[in-house]
Protein backbone atom coordinates (compact mmCIF):
# COMPACT_ATOMS: atom_id res chain seq x y z
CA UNK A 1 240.69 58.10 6.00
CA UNK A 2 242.32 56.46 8.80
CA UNK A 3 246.48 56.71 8.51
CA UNK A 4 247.76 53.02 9.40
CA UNK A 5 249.73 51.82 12.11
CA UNK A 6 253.64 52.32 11.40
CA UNK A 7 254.47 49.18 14.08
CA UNK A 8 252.97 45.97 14.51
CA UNK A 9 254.07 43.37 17.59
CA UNK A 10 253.15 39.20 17.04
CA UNK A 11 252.96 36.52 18.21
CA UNK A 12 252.52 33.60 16.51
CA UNK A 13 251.68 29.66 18.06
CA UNK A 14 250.26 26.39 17.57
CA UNK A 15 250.96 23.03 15.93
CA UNK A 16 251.71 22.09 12.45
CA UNK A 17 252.00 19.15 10.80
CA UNK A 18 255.55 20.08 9.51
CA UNK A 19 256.89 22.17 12.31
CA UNK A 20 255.46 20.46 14.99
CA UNK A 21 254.44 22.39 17.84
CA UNK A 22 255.89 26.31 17.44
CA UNK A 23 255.98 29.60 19.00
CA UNK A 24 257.15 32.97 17.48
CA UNK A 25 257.74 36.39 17.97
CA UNK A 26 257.66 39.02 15.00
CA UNK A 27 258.10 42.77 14.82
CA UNK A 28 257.49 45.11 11.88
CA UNK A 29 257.76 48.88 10.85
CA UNK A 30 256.51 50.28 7.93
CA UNK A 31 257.84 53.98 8.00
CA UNK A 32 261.74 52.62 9.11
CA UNK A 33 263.72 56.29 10.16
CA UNK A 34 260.83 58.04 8.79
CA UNK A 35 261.17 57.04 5.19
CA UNK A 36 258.39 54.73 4.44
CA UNK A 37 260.92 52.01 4.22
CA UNK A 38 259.72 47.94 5.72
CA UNK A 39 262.03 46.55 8.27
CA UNK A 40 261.03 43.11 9.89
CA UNK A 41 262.53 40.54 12.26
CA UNK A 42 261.18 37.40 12.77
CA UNK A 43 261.56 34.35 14.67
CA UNK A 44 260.14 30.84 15.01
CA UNK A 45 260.90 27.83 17.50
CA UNK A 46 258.97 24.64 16.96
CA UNK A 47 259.77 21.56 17.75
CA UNK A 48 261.27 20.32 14.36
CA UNK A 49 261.66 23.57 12.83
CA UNK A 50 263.42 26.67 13.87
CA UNK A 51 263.26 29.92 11.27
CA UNK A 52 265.00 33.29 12.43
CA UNK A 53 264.86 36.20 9.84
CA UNK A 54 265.60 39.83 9.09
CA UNK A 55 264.41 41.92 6.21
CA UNK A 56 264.59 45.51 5.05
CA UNK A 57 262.13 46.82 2.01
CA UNK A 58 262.48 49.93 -0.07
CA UNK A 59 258.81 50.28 -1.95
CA UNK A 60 260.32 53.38 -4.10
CA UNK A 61 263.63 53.03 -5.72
CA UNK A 62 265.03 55.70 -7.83
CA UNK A 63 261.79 57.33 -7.85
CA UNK A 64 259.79 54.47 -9.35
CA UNK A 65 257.54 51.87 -7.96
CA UNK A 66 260.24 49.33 -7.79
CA UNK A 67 260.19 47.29 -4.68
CA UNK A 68 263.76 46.69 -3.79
CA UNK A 69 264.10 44.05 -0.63
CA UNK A 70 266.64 42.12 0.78
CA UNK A 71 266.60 39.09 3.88
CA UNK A 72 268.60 37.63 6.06
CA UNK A 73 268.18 34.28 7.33
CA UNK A 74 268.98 31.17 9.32
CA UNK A 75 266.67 27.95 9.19
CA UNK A 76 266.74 24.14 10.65
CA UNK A 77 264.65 21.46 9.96
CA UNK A 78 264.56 18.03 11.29
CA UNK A 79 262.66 15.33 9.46
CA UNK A 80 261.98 12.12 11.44
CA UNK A 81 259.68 9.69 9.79
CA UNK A 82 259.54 7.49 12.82
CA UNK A 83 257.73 10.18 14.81
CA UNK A 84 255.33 11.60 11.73
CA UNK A 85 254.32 7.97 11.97
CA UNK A 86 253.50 8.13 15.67
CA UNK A 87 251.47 11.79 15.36
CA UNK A 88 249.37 10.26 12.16
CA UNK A 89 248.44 7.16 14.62
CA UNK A 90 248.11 8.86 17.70
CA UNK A 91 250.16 7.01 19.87
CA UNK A 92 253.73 5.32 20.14
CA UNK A 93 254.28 2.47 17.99
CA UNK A 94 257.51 1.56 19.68
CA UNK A 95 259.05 0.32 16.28
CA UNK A 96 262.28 -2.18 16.31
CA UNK A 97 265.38 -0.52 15.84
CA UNK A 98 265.90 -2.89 12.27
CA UNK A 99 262.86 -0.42 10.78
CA UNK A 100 263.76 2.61 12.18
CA UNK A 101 267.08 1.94 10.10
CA UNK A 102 264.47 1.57 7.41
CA UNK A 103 263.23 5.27 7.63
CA UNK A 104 264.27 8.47 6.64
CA UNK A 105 265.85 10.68 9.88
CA UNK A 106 268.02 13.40 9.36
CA UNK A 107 268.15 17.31 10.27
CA UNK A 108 268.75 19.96 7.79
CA UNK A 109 270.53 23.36 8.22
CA UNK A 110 270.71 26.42 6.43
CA UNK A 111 271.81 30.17 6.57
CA UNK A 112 271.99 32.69 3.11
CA UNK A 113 270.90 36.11 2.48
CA UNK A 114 268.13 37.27 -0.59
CA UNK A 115 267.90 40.15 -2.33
CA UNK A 116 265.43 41.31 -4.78
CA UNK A 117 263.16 43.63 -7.12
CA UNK A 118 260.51 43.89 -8.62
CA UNK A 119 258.35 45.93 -10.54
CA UNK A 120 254.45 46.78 -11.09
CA UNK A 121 253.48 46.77 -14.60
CA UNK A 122 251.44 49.91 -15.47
CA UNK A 123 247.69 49.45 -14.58
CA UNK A 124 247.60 46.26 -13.58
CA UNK A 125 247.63 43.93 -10.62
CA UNK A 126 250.67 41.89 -12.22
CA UNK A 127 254.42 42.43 -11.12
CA UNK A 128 257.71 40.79 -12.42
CA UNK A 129 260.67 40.48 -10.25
CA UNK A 130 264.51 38.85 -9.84
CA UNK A 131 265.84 37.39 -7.13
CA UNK A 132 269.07 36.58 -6.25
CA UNK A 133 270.04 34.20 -2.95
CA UNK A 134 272.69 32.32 -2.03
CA UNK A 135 272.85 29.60 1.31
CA UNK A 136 274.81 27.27 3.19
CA UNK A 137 273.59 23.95 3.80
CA UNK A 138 274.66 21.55 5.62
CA UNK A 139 272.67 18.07 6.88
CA UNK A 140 273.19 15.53 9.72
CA UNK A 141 271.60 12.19 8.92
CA UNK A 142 270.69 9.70 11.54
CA UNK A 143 269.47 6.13 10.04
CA UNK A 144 270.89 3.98 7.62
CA UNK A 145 268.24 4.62 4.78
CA UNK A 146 268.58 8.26 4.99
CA UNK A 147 273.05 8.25 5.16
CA UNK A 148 273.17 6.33 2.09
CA UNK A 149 270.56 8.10 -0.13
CA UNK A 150 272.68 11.35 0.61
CA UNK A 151 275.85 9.89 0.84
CA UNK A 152 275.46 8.00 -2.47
CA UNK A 153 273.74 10.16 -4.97
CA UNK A 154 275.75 12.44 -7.48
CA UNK A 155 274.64 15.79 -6.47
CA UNK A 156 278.29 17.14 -5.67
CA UNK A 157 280.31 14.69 -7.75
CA UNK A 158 281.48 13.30 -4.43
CA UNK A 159 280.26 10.40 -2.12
CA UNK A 160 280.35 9.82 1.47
CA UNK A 161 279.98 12.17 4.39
CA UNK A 162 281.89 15.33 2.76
CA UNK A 163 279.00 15.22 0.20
CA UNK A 164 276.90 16.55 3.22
CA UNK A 165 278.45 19.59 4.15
CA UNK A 166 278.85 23.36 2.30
CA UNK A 167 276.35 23.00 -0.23
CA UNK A 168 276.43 26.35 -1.13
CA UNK A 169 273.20 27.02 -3.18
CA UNK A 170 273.90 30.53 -5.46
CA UNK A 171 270.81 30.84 -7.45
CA UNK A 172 268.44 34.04 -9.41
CA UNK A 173 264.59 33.33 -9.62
CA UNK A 174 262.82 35.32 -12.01
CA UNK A 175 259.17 35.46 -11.32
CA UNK A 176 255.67 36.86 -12.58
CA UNK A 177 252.63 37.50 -10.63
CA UNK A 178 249.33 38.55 -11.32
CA UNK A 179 246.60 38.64 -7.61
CA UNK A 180 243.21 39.91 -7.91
CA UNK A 181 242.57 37.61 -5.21
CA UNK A 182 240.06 39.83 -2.89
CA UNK A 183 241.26 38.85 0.84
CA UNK A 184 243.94 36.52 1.87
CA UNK A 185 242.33 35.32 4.65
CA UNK A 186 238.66 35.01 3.52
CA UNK A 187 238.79 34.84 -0.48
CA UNK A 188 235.47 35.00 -2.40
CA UNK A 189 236.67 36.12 -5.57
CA UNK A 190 239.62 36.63 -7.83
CA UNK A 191 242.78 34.87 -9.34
CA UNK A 192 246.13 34.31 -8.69
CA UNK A 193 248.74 33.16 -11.08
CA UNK A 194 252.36 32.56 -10.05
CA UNK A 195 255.39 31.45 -12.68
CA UNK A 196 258.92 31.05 -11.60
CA UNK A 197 262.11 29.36 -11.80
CA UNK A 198 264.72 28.41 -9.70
CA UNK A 199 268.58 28.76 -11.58
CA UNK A 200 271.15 27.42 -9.17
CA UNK A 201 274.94 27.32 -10.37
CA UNK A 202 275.96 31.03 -10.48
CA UNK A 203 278.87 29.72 -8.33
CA UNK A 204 278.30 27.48 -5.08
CA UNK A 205 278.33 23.86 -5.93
CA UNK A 206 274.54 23.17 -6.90
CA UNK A 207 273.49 23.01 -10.13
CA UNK A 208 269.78 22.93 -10.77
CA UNK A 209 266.46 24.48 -12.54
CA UNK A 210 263.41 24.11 -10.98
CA UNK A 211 260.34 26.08 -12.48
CA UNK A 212 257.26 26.11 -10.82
CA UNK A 213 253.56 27.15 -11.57
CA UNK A 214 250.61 28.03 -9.63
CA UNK A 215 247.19 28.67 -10.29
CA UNK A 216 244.39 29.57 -7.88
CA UNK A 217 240.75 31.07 -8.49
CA UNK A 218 237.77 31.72 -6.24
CA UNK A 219 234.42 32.96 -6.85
CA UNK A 220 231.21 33.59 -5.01
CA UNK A 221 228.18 31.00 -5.14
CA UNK A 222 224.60 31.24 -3.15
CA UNK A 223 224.24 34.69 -4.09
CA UNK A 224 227.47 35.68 -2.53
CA UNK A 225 227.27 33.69 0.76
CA UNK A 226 229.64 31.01 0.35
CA UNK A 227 232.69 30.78 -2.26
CA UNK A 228 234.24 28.09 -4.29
CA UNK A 229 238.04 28.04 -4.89
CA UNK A 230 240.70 25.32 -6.22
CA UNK A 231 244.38 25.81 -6.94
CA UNK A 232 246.57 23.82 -9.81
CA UNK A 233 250.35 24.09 -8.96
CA UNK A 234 253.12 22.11 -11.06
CA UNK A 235 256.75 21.92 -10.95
CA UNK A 236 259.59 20.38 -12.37
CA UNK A 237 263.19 19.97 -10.98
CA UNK A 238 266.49 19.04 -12.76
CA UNK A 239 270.28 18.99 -12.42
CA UNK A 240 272.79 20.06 -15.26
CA UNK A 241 276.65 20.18 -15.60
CA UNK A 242 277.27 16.54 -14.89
CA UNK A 243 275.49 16.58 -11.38
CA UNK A 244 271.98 15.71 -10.10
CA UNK A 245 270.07 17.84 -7.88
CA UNK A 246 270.58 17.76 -4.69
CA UNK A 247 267.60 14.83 -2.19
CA UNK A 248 266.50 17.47 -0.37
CA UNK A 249 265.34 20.39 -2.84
CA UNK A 250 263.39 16.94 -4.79
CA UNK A 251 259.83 17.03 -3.69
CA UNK A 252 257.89 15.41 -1.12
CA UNK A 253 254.18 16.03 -0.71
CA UNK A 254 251.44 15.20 2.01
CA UNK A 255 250.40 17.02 5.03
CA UNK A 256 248.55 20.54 5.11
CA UNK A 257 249.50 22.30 2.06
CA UNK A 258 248.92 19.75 -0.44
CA UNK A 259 247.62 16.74 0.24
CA UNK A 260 246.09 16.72 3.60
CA UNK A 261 244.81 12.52 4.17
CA UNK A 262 248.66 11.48 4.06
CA UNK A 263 251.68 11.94 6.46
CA UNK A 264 254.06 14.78 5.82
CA UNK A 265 256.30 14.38 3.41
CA UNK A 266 255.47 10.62 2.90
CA UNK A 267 254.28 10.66 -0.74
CA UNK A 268 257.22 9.75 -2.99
CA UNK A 269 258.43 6.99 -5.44
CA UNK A 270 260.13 4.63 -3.62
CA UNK A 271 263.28 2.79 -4.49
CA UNK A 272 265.69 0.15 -3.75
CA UNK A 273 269.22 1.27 -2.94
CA UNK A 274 272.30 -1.51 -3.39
CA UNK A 275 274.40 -1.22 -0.48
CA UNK A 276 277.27 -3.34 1.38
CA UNK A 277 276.47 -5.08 4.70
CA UNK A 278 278.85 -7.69 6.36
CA UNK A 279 276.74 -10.67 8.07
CA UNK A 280 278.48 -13.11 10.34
CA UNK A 281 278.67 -16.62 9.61
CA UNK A 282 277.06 -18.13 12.19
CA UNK A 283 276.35 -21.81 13.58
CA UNK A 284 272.62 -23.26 14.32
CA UNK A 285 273.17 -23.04 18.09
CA UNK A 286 274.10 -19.20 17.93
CA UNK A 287 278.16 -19.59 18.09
CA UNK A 288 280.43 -17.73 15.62
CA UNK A 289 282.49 -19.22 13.18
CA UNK A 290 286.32 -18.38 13.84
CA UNK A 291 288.32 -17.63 10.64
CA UNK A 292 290.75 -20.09 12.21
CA UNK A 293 289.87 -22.41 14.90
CA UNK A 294 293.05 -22.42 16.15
CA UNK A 295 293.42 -19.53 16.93
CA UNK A 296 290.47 -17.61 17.93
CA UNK A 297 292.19 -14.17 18.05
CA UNK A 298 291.88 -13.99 14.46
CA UNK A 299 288.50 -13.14 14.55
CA UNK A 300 285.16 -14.53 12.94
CA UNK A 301 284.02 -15.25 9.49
CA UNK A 302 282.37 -12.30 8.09
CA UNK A 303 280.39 -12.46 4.65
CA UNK A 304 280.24 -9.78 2.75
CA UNK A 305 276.72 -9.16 0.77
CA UNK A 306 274.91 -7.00 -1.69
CA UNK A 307 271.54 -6.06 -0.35
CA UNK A 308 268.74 -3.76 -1.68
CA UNK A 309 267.39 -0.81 1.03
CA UNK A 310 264.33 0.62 0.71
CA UNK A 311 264.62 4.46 -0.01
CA UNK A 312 262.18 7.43 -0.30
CA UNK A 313 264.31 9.44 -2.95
CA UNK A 314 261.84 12.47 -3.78
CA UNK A 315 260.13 13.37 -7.15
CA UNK A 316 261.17 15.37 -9.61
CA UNK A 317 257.69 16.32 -11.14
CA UNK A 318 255.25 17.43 -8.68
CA UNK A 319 251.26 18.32 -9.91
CA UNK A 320 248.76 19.37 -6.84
CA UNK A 321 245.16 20.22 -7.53
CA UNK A 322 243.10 21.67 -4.95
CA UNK A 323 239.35 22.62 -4.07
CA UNK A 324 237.58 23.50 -1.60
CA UNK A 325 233.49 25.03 -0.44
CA UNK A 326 233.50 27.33 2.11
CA UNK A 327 230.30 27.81 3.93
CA UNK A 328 230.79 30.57 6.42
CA UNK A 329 229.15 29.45 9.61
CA UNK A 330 229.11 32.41 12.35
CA UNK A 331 232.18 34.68 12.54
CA UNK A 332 235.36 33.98 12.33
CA UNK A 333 233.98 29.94 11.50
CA UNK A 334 233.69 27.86 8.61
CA UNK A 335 233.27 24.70 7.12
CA UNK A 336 234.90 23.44 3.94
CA UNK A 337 234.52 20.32 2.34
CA UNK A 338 237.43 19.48 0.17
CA UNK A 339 239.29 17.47 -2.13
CA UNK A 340 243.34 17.41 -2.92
CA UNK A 341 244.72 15.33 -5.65
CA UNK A 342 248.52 15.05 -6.35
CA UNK A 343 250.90 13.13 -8.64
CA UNK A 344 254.69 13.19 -7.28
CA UNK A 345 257.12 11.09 -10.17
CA UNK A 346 260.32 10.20 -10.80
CA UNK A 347 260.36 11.28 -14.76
CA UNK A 348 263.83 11.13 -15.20
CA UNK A 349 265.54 8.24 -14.20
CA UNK A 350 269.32 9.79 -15.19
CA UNK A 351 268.53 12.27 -11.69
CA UNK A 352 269.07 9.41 -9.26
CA UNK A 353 272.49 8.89 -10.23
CA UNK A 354 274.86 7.30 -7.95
CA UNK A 355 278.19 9.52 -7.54
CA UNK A 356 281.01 7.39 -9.82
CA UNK A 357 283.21 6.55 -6.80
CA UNK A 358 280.52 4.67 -4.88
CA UNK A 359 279.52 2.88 -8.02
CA UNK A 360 283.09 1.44 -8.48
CA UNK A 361 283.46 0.55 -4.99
CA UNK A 362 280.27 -1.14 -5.54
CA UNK A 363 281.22 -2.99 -8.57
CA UNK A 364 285.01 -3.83 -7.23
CA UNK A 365 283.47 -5.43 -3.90
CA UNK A 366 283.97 -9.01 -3.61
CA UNK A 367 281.30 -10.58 -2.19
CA UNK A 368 279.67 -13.60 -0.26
CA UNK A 369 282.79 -16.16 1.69
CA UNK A 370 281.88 -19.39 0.07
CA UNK A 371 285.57 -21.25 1.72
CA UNK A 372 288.55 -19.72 3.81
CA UNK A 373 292.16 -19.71 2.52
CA UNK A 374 294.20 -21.22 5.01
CA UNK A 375 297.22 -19.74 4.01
CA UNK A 376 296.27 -16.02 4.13
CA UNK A 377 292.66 -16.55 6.53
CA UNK A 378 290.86 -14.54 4.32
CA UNK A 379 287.21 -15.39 1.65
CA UNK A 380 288.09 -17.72 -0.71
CA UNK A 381 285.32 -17.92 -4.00
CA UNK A 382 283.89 -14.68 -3.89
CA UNK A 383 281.73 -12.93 -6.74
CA UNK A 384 281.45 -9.68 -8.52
CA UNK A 385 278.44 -7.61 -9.67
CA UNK A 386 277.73 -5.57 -11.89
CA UNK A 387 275.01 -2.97 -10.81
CA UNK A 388 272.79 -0.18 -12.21
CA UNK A 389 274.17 3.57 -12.02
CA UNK A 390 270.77 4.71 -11.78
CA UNK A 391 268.42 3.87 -8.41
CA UNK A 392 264.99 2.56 -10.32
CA UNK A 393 261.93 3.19 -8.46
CA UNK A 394 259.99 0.80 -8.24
CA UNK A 395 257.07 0.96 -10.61
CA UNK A 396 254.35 0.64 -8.46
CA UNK A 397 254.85 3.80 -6.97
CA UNK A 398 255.67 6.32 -9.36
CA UNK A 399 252.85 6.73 -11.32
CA UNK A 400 250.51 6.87 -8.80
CA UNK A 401 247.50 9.10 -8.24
CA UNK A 402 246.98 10.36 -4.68
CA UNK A 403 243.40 11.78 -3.46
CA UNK A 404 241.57 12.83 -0.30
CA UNK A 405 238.42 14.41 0.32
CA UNK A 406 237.00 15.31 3.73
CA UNK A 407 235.48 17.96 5.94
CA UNK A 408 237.69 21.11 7.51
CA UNK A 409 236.29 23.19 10.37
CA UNK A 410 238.36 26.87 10.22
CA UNK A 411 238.77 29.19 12.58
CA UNK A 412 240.93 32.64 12.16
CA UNK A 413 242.18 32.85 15.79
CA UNK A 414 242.50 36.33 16.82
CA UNK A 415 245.32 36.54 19.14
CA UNK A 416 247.82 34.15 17.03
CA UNK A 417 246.18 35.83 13.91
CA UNK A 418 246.04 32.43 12.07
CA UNK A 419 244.22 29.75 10.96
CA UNK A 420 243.17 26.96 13.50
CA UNK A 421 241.94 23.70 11.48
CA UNK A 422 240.09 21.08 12.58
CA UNK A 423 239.60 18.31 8.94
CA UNK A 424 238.99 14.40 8.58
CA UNK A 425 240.41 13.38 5.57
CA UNK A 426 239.31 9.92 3.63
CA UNK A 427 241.86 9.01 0.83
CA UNK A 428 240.16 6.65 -2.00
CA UNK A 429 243.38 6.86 -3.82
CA UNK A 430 246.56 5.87 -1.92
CA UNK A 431 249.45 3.21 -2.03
CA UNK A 432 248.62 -0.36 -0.62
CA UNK A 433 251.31 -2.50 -2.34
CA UNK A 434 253.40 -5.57 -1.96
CA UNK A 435 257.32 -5.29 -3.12
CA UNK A 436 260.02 -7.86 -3.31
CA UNK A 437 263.50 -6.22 -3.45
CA UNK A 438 265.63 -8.33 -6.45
CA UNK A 439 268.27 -11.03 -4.05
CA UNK A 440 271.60 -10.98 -4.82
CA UNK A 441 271.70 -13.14 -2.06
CA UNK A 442 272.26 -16.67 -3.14
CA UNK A 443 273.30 -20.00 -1.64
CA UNK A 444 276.81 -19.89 -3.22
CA UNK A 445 277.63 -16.83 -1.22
CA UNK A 446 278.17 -19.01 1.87
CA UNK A 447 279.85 -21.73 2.88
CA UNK A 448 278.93 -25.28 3.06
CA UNK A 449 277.60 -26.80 5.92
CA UNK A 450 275.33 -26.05 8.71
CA UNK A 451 276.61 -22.99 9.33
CA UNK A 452 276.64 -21.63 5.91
CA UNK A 453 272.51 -22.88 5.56
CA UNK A 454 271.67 -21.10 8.72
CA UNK A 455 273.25 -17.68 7.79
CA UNK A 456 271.82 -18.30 4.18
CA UNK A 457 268.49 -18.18 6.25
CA UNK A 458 269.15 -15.54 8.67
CA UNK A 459 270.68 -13.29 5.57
CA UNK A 460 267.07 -14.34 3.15
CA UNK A 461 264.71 -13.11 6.30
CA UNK A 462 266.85 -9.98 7.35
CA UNK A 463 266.95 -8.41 3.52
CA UNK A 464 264.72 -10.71 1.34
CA UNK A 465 261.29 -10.08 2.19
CA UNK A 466 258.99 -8.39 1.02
CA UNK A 467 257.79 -4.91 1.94
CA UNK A 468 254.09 -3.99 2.60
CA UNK A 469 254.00 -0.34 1.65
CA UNK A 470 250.23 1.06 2.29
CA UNK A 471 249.64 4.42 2.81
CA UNK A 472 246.17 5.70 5.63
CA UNK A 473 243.14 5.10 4.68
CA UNK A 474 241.89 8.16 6.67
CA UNK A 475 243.03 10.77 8.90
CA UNK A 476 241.75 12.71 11.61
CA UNK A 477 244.12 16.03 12.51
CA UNK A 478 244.15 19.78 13.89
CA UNK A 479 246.73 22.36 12.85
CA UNK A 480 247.55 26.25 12.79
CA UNK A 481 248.34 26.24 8.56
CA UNK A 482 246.64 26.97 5.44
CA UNK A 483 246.69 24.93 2.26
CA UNK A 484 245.89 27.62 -0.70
């Protein structure tokens, strides 16, 4: 017998597909004052993700083997689809600014607190527990497509920018777990099974359930030498009380924990979102219109128009499957052929509600400037429309099955303590689709004459064409992550 270490000192490093490239520092005692209690700081810098955390553990309450814990935490996480797209190529697509508008871009922040217990039942590896957190988030968006999914959908009641800031997230999760799983790091036998369930709306301002389930199992093959292990994991997410949940807890998968042939967080229905842009009426040779002609200081003709924006809302039903056949090679090294399918829907078409004020304001616009009124200078002619509460996605890309299979190379590095991965990744099932938003944009929106044609034109090739939306056909990438 060999009494363990009461401190431990890491550090932590490398690149992952989500966080980027990331550094961090981590401290831990197991016998805190001398009374077997867990305290832990941690911290993580990355360039996209920054994680800072403290947490105390009491493994004996009231003299019972309840594990009584609570954290203390402060996370940020930028998303920037622009740049996932320039890793997953390799080099800098320099894209125009009209598509970068196109993609999602924003930064997410959030501090809260946890606490919870839980319990071993008697002679057995399973354990229930309850957890209560509550957070503060707040996000910053930076495109077009990404302000007006969160501006516009109902998760607070509320549209426009205030919808963004103090989400306040008060939530319990009770769980159950049962790991016979025989090492973390180099599994070759046992099972895992995870339920839990997310209950959000014990005050804050979020109200959502989310249950998840997870499945993994591994056993030894070749007389021991090399193992075989998949993992099923499903989960479900809803809002209640008149509000959806909010884009950001809906689910996104791809990258190294799920599905590793596609970019991060790029699998999701996709969707067309009605907004409001003003186009100037413009002449053949390039001029401006003037609203009056005489008098120039009353500005030009602008034309109000409904347009459709492409928009990566999330799924609310998420279903990853998992295997993998690890051949240990010499050490620390070993290769695993694998194969990751995933499904990632939209089920419930009532969750990508827009909030009631930006459907009115929607509805009450007057659009398109087919004449002027000379007597006030203002769009003469103009139309209503009457548009869906709900954003549809399209069809094509819901229900779609998602698969790669490749070849990993691991490597437990023994100064970061993680896992260095090497895998190409060939995807047989993917997206590779044509859509064609519906046009609201017709000829009676504009004037007649020259000028009128010509913006008809400009308006038809700047937010009537189609969309090519095709996903990798393979991918070649190293990371410091694990998928199951």
């Amino acid at each position: 017998m060999k009494e363990k270490g009461k401190n431990s000192i890491g550090l932590t490093g490398g690149v992952s597909g989500l966080s980027g490239s990331f550094i961090g520092l981590n401290y831990q005692t197991n016998n805190f004052l001398g009374k077997g209690e867990t305290l832990t700081v941690e911290a993580n810098v990355g360039s996209r993700e920054r994680n800072v955390m403290l947490g105390f553990t009491e493994p004996y309450v009231f003299d019972r083997p309840m594990q009584l814990g609570f954290t203390v935490f402060s996370n940020k996480f930028t998303y920037d689809q622009a740049q996932q797209a320039n890793i997953a190529s390799g080099q800098n697509l320099n894209l125009p600014q009209n598509f970068l508008q196109s993609l999602q871009n924003y930064s997410q922040t959030t501090t809260g607190a946890t606490v919870g217990l839980s319990y071993p039942l008697r002679r057995s590896f399973k354990r229930v527990g309850l957890t209560y957190s509550i957070d503060n988030t707040s996000i910053s968006v930076f495109t077009d497509a990404s302000r007006q999914l969160f501006e516009t959908l109902a998760f607070r009641g509320i549209s426009g920018p205030n919808a963004l800031e103090g989400m306040i997230t008060s939530k319990v999760v009770p769980s159950f777990s049962e790991n016979t799983i025989n090492d973390p790091r180099h599994p070759t036998n046992g099972h895992s099974i995870y339920f839990a369930a997310d209950i959000s709306g014990l005050g804050g301002n979020v109200r959502l359930i989310r249950p998840i389930v997870e499945y993994k199992r591994w056993f030894p093959v070749n007389k021991g030498r090399n193992s075989i292990g998949y993992r099923i994991q499903g989960s479900f997410i809803t809002g209640y009380g008149g509000v959806v949940a909010p884009p950001f807890q809906r689910f996104y998968l791809g990258g190294d924990t799920d599905l590793r042939g596609f970019d991060i967080r790029a699998v999701s229905p996709i969707a067309f979102l009605t907004t409001n842009v003003n186009i100037g009426l413009t002449n053949p040779d390039g001029t401006a219109v003037p609203v009056d002609p005489n008098n120039p200081r009353r500005g030009n003709v602008s034309i109000p128009l409904p347009v459709q924006t492409l928009v990566y809302p999330g799924g609310d039903t998420s279903i990853v499957t998992n295997v993998e056949y690890r051949i240990p090679i010499v050490g620390p090294v070993t290769l695993a052929p694998f194969m990751d399918t995933g499904w990632n829907m939209a089920l419930r078409q009532s969750e990508l509600r827009l909030a009631p004020q930006q459907l009115d304001l929607l509805n009450a616009t007057s659009f398109g400037c087919p004449s002027i009124d000379t007597t006030t200078f203002t769009c003469a002619g103009t139309k209503t429309f009457s548009f869906n509460k709900d954003v549809v996605p399209i069809s094509a890309t819901n229900y779609l099955t998602r698969m790669s299979t490749g070849l990993e190379l691991q490597v437990i590095m023994p100064i970061v303590n993680a896992p260095f991965r090497i895998y190409y990744a060939y995807n047989p099932f993917r997206m590779d689709t044509l859509v064609r938003p519906t046009s609201y944009i017709t000829r009676d929106l504009f004037p007649a004459g020259a000028a009128g044609d010509y913006t008809f034109q400009q308006a038809q090739a700047l937010y009537g064409s189609q969309y090519l939306l095709r996903e990798p056909r393979k991918t070649f990438r190293f990371t410091v992550a694990t998928t199951f």
